[in-house]
Protein backbone atom coordinates (compact mmCIF):
# COMPACT_ATOMS: atom_id res chain seq x y z
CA UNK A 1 152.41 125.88 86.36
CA UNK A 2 155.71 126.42 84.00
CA UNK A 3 157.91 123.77 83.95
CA UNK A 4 160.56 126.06 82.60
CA UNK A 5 160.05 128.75 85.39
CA UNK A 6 160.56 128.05 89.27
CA UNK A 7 157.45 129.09 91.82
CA UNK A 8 158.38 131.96 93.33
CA UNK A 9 156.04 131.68 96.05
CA UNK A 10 153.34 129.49 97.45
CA UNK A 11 150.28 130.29 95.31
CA UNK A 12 152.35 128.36 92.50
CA UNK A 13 153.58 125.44 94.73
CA UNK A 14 151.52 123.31 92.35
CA UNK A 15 154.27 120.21 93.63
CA UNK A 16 152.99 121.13 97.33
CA UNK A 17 156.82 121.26 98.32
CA UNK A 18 156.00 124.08 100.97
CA UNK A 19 155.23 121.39 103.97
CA UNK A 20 158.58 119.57 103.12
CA UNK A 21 160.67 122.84 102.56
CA UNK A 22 158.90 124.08 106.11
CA UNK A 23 160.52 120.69 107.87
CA UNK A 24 163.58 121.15 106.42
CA UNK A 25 164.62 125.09 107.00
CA UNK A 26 164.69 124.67 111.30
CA UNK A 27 167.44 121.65 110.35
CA UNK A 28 169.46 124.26 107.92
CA UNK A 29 168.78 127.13 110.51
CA UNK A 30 170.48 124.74 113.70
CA UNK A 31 172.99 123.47 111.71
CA UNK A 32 176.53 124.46 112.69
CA UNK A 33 179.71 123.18 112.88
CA UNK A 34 182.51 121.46 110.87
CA UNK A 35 181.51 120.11 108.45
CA UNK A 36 178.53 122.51 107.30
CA UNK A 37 175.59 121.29 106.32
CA UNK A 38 175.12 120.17 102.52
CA UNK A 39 171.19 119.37 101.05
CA UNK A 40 171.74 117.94 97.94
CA UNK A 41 168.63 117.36 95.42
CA UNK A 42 169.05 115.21 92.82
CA UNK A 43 165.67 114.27 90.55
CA UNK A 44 165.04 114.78 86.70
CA UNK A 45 164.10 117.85 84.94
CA UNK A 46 161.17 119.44 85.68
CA UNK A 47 160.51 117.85 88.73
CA UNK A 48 160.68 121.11 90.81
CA UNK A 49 164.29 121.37 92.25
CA UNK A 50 165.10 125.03 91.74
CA UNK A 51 160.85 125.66 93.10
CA UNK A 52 161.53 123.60 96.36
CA UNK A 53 164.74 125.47 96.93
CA UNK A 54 163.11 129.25 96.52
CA UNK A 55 160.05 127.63 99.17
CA UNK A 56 163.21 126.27 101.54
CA UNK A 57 164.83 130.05 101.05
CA UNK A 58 160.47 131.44 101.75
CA UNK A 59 160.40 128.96 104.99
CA UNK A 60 163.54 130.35 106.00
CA UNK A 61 163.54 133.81 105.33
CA UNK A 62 159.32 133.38 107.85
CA UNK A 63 161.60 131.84 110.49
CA UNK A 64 164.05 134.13 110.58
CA UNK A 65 161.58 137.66 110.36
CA UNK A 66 159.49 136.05 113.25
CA UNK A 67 162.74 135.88 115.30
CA UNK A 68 164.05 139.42 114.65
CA UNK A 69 160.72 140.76 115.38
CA UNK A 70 160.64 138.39 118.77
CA UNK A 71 164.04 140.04 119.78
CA UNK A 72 162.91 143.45 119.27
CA UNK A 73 164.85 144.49 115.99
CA UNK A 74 162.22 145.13 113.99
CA UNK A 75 159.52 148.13 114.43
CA UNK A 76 156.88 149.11 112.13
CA UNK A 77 157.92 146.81 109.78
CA UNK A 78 161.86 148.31 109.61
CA UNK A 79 165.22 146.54 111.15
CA UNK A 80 165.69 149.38 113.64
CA UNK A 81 168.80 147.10 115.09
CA UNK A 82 171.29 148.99 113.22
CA UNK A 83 174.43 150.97 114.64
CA UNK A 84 175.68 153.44 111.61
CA UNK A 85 179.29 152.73 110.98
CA UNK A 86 179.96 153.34 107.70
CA UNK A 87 178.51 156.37 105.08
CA UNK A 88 176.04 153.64 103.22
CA UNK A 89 174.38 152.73 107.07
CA UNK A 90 174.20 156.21 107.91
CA UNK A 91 172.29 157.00 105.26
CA UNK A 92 170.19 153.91 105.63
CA UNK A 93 169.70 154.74 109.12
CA UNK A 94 168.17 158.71 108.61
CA UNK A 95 166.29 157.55 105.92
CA UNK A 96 164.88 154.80 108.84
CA UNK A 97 164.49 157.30 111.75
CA UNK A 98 162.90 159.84 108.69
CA UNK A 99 160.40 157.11 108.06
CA UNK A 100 159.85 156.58 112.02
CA UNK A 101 159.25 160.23 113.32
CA UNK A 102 158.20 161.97 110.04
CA UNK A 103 161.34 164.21 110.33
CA UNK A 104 162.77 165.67 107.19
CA UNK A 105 165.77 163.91 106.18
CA UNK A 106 168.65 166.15 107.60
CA UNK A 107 166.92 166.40 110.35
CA UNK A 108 166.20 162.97 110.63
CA UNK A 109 170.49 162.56 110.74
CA UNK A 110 171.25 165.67 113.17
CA UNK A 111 169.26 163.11 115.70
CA UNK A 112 171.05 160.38 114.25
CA UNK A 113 174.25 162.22 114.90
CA UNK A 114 173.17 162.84 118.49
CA UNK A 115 172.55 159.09 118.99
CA UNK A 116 175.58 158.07 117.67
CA UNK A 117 174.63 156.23 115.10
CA UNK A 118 171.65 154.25 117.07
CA UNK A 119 168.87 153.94 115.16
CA UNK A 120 166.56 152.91 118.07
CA UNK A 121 168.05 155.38 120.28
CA UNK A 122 167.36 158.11 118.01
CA UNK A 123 163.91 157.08 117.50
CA UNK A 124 163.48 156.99 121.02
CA UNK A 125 165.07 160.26 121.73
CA UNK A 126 162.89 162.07 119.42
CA UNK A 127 159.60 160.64 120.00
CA UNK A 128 160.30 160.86 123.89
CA UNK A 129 162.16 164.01 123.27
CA UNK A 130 164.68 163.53 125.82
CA UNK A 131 168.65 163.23 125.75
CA UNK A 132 170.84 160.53 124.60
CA UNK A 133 171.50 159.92 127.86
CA UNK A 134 167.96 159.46 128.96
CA UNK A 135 166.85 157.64 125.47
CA UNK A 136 169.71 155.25 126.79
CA UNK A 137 167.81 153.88 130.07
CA UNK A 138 164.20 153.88 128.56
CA UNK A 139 165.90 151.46 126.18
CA UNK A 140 167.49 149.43 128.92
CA UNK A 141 164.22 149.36 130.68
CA UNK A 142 162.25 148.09 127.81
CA UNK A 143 165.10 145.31 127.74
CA UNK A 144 165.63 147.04 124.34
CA UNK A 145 162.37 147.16 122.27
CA UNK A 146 161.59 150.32 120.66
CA UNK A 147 158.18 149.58 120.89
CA UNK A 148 158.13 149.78 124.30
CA UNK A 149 160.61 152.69 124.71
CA UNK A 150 158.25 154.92 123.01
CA UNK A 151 154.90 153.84 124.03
């Protein structure tokens, strides 16, 4: 362990802050309201301050990747969730329903185009091959999972 360089993950938690950073992050998470939240650590140098904080922002970023995939946003690893609205998200978005189908990517936007903009609705519409239309109520009837829209 280097005093002089935070952990950046939890092999190097040599301080064992993890279990305290894992209490704290559901508090920070729930938190809401006027006035927001403020943690403040005060301790000495080199006691781990700046480590603790990247294994609060690791406990964190676990909690909220288990609750995207829970809700059904993520597939295969990717945040399929996404409605293209602006030239930097439709590009984002072919390059995601490229990755999903295995289409080439101007391809992969033509059925982005056709799905206006849906990422999970293209997905759907090409693996299904069926309409926007139809892509539209296997979606509602897999109370919006991809997963389940395609299998």
């Amino acid at each position: 362990m280097n005093p002089d360089r935070p952990v950046a993950g939890l092999k190097e938690d040599g301080f064992n802050y993890y279990p305290l950073a894992r209490q704290l992050a559901p508090h920070l998470l729930l938190s809401s309201g006027d006035p927001s939240l403020v943690a403040g650590i005060e301790a000495p140098w080199g006691s781990g301050k700046t480590s603790f904080l990247n294994l609060t922002k690791l406990a964190l970023n676990s909690i909220t990747t288990i609750a995207m995939v829970q809700l059904g946003k993520v597939y295969e690893n990717l945040m399929v969730d996404l409605r293209a609205s602006n030239i930097k998200l439709w590009e984002r978005g072919a390059r995601i329903v490229a990755t999903l189908t295995g289409l080439e990517k101007d391809r992969a936007m033509d059925v982005l185009r056709a799905a206006e903009g849906h990422v999970k609705l293209a997905v759907v519409m090409h693996k299904r091959g069926v309409s926007a239309e139809e892509g539209r109520k296997l979606l509602d009837r897999a109370g919006g999972r991809l997963r389940e829209a395609v299998e």
